[in-house]
Structure formats: structure tokens, C-alpha cells
Protein backbone atom coordinates (compact mmCIF):
# COMPACT_ATOMS: atom_id res chain seq x y z
CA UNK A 1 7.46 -2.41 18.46
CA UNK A 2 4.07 -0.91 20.24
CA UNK A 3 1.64 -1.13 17.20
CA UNK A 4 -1.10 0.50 19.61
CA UNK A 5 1.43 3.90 19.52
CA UNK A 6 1.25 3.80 16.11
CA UNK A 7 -2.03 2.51 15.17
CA UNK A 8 -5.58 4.54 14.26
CA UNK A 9 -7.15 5.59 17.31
CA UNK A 10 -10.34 3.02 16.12
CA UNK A 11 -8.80 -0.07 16.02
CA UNK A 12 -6.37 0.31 18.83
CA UNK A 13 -8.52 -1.55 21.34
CA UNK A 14 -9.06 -4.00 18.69
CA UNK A 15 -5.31 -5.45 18.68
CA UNK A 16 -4.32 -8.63 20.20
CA UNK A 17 -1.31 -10.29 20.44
CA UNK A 18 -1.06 -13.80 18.51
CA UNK A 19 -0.61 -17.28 20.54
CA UNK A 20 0.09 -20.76 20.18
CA UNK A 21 1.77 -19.84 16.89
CA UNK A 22 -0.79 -18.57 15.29
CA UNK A 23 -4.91 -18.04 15.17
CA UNK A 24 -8.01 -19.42 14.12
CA UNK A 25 -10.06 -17.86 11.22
CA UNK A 26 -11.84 -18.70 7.66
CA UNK A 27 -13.92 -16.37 5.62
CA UNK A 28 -16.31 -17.70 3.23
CA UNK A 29 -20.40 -17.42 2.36
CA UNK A 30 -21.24 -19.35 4.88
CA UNK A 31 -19.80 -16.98 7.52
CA UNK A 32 -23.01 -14.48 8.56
CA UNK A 33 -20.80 -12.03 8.93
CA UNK A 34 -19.02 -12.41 4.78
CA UNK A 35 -18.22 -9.28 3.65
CA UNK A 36 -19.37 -7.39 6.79
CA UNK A 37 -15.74 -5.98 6.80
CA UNK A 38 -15.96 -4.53 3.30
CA UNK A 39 -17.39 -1.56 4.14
CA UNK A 40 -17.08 1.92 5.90
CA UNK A 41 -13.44 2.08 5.55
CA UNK A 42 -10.54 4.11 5.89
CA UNK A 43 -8.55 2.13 3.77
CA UNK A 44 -5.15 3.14 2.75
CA UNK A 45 -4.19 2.43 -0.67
CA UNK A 46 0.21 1.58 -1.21
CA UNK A 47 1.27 2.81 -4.82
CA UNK A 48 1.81 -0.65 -5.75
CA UNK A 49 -2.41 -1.28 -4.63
CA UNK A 50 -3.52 1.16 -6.92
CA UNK A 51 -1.65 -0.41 -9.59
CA UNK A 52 -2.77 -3.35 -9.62
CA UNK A 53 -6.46 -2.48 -8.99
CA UNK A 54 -6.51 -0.01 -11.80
CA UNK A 55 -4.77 -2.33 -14.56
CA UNK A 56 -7.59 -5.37 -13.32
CA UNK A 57 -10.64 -2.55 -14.13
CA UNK A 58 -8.85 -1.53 -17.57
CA UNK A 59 -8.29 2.32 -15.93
CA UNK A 60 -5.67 4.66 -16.80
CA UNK A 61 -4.00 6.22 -13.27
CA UNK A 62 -5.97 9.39 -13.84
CA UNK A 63 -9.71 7.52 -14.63
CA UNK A 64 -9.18 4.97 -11.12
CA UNK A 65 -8.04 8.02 -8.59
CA UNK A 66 -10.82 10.35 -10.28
CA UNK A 67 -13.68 6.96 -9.45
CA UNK A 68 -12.69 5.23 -6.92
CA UNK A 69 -10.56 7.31 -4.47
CA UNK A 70 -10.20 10.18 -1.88
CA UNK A 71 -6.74 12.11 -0.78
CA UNK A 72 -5.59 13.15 1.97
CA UNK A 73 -2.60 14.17 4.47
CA UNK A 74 -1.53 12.39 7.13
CA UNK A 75 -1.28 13.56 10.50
CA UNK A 76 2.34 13.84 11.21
CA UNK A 77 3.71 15.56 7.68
CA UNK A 78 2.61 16.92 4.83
CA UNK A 79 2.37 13.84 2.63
CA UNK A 80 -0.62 13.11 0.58
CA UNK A 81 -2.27 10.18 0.97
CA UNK A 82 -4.78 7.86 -1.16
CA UNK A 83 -7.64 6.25 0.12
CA UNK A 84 -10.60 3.86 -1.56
CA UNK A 85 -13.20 5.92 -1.88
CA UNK A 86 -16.51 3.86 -0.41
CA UNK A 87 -19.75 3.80 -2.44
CA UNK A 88 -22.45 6.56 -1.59
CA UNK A 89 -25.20 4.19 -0.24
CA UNK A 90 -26.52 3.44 3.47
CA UNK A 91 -23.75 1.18 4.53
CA UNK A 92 -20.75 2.60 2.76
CA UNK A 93 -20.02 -0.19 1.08
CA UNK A 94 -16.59 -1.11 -0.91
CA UNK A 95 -17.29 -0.23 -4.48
CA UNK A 96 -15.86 -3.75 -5.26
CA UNK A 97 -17.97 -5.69 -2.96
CA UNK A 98 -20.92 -8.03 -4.09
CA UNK A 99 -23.24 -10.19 -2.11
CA UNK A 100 -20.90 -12.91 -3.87
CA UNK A 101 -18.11 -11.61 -2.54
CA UNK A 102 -14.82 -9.46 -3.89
CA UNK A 103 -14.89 -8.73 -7.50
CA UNK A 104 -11.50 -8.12 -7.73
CA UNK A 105 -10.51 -10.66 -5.55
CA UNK A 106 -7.02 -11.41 -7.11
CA UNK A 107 -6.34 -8.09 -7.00
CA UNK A 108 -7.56 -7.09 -3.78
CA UNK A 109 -5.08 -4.26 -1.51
CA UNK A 110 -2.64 -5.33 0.52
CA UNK A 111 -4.86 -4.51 3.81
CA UNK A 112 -7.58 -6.15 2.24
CA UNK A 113 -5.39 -9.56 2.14
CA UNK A 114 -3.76 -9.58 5.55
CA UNK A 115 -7.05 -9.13 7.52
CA UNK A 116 -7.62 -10.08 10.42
CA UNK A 117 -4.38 -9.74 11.05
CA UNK A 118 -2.17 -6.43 11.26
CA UNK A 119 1.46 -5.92 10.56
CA UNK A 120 3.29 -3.46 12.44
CA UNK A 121 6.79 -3.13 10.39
CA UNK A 122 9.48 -0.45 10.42
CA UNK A 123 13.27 -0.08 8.57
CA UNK A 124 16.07 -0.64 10.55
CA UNK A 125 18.30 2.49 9.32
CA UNK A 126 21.90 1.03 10.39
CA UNK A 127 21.13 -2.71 8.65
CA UNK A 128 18.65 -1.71 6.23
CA UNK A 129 16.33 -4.29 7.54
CA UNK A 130 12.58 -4.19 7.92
CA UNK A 131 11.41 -5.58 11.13
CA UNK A 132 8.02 -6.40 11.70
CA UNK A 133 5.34 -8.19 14.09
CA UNK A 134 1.88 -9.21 13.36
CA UNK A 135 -1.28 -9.11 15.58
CA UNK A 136 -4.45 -10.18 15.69
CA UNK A 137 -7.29 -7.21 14.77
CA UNK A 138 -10.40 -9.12 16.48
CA UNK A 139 -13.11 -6.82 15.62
CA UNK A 140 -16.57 -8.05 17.29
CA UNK A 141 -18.49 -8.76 14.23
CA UNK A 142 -15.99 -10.90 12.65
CA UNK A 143 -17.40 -14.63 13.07
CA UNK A 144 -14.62 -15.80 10.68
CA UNK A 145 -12.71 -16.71 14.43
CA UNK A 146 -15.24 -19.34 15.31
CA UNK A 147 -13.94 -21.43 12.03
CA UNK A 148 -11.81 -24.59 12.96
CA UNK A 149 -8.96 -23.82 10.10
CA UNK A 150 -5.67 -22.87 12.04
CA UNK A 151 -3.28 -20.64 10.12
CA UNK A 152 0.28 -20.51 11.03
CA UNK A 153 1.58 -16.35 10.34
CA UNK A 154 3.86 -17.78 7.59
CA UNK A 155 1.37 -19.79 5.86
CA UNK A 156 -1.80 -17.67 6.07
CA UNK A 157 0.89 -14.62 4.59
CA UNK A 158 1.91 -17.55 1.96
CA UNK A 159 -2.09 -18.16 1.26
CA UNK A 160 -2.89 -14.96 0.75
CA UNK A 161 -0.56 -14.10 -1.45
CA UNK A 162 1.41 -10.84 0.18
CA UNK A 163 5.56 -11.39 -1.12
CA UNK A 164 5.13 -9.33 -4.00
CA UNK A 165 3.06 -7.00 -2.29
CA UNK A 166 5.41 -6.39 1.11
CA UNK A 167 8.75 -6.40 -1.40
CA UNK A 168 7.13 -3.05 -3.11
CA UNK A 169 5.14 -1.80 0.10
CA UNK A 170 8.63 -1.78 1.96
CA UNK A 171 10.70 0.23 -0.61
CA UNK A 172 7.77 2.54 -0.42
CA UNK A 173 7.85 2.56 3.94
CA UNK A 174 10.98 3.69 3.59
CA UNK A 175 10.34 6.98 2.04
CA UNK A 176 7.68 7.74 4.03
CA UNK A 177 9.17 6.75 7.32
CA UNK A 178 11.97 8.49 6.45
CA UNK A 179 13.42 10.96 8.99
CA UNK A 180 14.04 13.70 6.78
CA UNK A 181 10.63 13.63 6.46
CA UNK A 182 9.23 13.28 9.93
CA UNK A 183 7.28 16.40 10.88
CA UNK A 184 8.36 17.92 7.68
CA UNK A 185 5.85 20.31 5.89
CA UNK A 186 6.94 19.37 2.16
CA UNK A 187 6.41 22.61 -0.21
CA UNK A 188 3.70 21.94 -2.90
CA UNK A 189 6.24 21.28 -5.88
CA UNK A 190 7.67 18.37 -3.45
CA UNK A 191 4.08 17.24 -2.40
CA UNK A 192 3.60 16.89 -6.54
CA UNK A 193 6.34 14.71 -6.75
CA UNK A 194 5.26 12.53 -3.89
CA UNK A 195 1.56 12.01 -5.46
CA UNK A 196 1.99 11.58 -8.55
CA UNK A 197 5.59 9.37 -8.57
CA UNK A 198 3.61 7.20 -5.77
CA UNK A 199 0.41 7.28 -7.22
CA UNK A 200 0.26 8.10 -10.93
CA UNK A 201 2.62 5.77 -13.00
CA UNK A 202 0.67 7.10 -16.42
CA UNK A 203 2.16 10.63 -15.45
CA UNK A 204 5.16 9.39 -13.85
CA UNK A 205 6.24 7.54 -17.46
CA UNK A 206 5.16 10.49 -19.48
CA UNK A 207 7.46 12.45 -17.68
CA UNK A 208 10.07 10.28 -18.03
CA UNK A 209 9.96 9.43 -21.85
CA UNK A 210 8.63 12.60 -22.94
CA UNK A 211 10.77 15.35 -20.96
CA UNK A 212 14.40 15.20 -20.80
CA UNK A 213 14.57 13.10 -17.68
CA UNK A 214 16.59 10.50 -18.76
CA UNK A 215 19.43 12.79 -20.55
CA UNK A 216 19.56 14.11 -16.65
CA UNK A 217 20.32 11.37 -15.05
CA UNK A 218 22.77 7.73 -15.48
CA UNK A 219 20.42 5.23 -16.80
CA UNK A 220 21.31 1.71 -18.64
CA UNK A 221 19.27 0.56 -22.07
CA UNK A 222 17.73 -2.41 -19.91
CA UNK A 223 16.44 -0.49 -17.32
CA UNK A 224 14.92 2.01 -19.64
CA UNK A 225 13.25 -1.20 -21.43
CA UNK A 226 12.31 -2.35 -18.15
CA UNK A 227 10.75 1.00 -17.03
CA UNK A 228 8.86 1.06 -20.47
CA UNK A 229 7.39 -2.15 -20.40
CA UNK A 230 6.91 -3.52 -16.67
CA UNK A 231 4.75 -1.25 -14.37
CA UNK A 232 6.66 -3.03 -11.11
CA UNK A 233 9.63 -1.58 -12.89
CA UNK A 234 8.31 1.52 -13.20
CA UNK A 235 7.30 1.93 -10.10
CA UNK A 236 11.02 0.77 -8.10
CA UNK A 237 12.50 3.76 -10.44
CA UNK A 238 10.02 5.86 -9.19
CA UNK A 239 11.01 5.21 -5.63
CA UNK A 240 14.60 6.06 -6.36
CA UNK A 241 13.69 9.19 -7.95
CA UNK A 242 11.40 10.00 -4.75
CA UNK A 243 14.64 9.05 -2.90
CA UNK A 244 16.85 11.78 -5.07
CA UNK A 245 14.78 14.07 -5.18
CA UNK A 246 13.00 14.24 -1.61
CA UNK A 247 15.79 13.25 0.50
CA UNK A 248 19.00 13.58 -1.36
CA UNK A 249 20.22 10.15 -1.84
CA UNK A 250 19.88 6.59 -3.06
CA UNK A 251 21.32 5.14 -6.24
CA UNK A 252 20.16 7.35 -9.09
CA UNK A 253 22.67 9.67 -10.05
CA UNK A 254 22.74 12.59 -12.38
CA UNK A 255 24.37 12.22 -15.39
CA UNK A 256 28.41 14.62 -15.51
CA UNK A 257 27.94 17.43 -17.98
């Protein structure tokens, strides 16, 4: 796949391809440039991002997107999209950056992990396969490629700690990628759904256990338990509902009357 068709116009230039089997890079103080790329971003938040950033600050869904983020539509279709809002100072800093470093570090997004490199994935719609490449994004202040550590893709992916983020940033891809809704201009009930289901899993399990959703369609005791308790959980069975509701099929079924 051509990641410079698909990638923002400001890093396009920026993409190489990897060699030898893989690339040379290590961030840490001692860098000059550490934490030079924390800052004036357009940084795209996944649903399962904003979960994890918001339970590590102690936020409900409403408090984190109201603080820390900005929405948007992408250019293509009508979906809206969340972004980490930067702080309102010279440099546009990341509101979780620190002369020390990341201050939610373990909880950092998904981009945020991978960099310097960049993943270029899509869903194989006959298989059901997600295929992906990665490249190098070799930005010119980034000194981190003068370091002597060699990373192999797998193990710098394996280091940085990206399974359970890709497993739930994939079943989310697929929705979006979708081709129902490629060029589609969603109504504003179905661009509701889409926010808050992605975005807002406080809302999304108050509608659920306080609304007759689950009398409308076939659910088992342990999922419900599941859905209750785990916020991963919670967040697969709002995928399927996006994929009921927004393009008429996957697994969850309404109940027979």
C-alpha cells in the first residue's frame, strides 16, 4: 500500500521506507532534541486512546474531551473526529509533556508509542485480514536516529507496548474504512452515534443499562457482566453496535418479538 496517498499532506515528504530489517533510534534526556516531538500536533486520538488516558487522570469521558481535546471531521466523510487538544502557550506544547518527559507515559496514544515509525494498515474485506507496512517518519529535528540501539519492527512494536492497542484500533479501522461509509455524509442522529459510541463510554453504558437497549437486542448474562465491569469490553460491544446500526451488519442481533 502507498502510505504517501493516504498520508497528511505534512508528513508526506517525511516517509521513508525501512532497510536492513529495521532502523536506528533511542529517545531519552540525553537526546537535545527529548520531547521536541511533543508538541504542535495534530494528533488523532483512537476510542481505545482516550480511554485509557482519561481513566490514568481519574476523568469521566465528558470532563477529558471537555480539557484536553478538539473535534473535528475528516476530509473524506462526515465522521467526527477527536484530537488532543495542545496547551495554549508559545510552543503548543502536549498538555502531558514535562521537561522530564511524558507524564502519562504508560498510557501514552497509540501514535505517541509507534513514533518514529508509521503504520500504514488497511482490512482485507474478502479474508477479513488487516494488512499493514511500517515506515520510517524521519522528521529533521529528531536526533533520536544518531543513537546506536537497532530495533527490529517486531521488537521495537513488542517494546513499546502496541498488541492491545492495534487489537482495539483495528476493530475500530474497520468501521471507519468501511465502504458504506466512504464519501458518505452521515445525518446528525448517525454522526451522534459515531461520537459518542467511539468516544464516550460513560454515555455509551448509560445508554445501555439505563434505556431499554438490552431488552432490544440478543445479549448473554456474561457479556452484560463483561460490558458492566471491563471498559475494553465495553468498548468491542460498542463497535458491534456501530456495526448494526451504521452499516447494517455484524453479530449483534435484535432480539424476535
Amino acid at each position: 500500500m502507498q502510505i504517501r496517498e493516504t498520508a497528511p499532506e505534512c508528513i508526506k515528504e517525511k516517509i521513508e521506507p525501512v532497510e536492513n530489517g529495521g532502523f536506528r533510534f533511542a529517545c531519552h534526556p540525553g537526546v537535545v532534541c527529548f520531547t521536541e516531538c511533543c508538541r504542535d500536533l495534530k494528533l488523532l486520538l483512537t476510542p481505545y486512546d482516550l480511554i485509557r488516558l482519561k481513566n490514568r487522570l481519574g476523568l469521566s469521558s465528558d470532563d477529558f474531551l471537555d480539557r484536553y481535546t478538539d473535534c473535528g471531521f475528516d476530509e473524506d466523510r462526515s465522521l467526527p473526529r477527536v484530537y488532543l487538544q495542545m496547551s495554549q502557550n508559545e510552543r503548543k506544547t502536549c498538555p502531558f509533556v514535562s521537561p522530564k518527559g511524558c507524564l502519562v507515559y504508560e498510557h501514552r496514544p497509540s501514535a505517541c508509542r509507534i513514533y518514529p515509525i508509521a503504520r500504514a494498515s488497511r482490512l482485507h474485506r474478502v479474508h477479513g485480514l488487516v494488512l499493514e507496512n511500517y515506515f520510517i517518519l524521519h522528521e529533521d529535528h529528531c536526533m533520536g536516529f544518531k543513537e546506536e540501539q537497532f530495533w527490529k519492527m517486531d521488537e521495537w512494536l513488542r517494546d513499546q507496548g502496541l498488541e492491545d492497542y492495534y487489537e482495539l484500533n483495528d476493530l475500530w479501522m474497520a468501521i471507519v474504512t468501511h465502504p458504506r461509509l466512504r464519501n458518505a455524509h452521515l445525518p446528525q442522529k448517525q454522526q451522534q452515534i459515531f461520537y459518542f459510541a467511539s468516544y464516550n463510554s460513560d454515555k455509551f453504558r448509560e445508554m445501555v443499562f439505563n434505556s431499554r437497549f438490552l431488552s432490544l437486542f440478543e445479549t448473554d448474562d456474561n457479556e452484560i457482566e463483561q460490558i458492566r465491569t471491563n471498559e475494553t469490553a465495553l468498548l468491542k460491544f460498542a463497535f458491534k453496535w456501530m456495526q448494526f446500526s451504521l452499516l447494517g451488519e455484524g453479530t449483534l442481533k435484535p432480539r424476535t418479538l
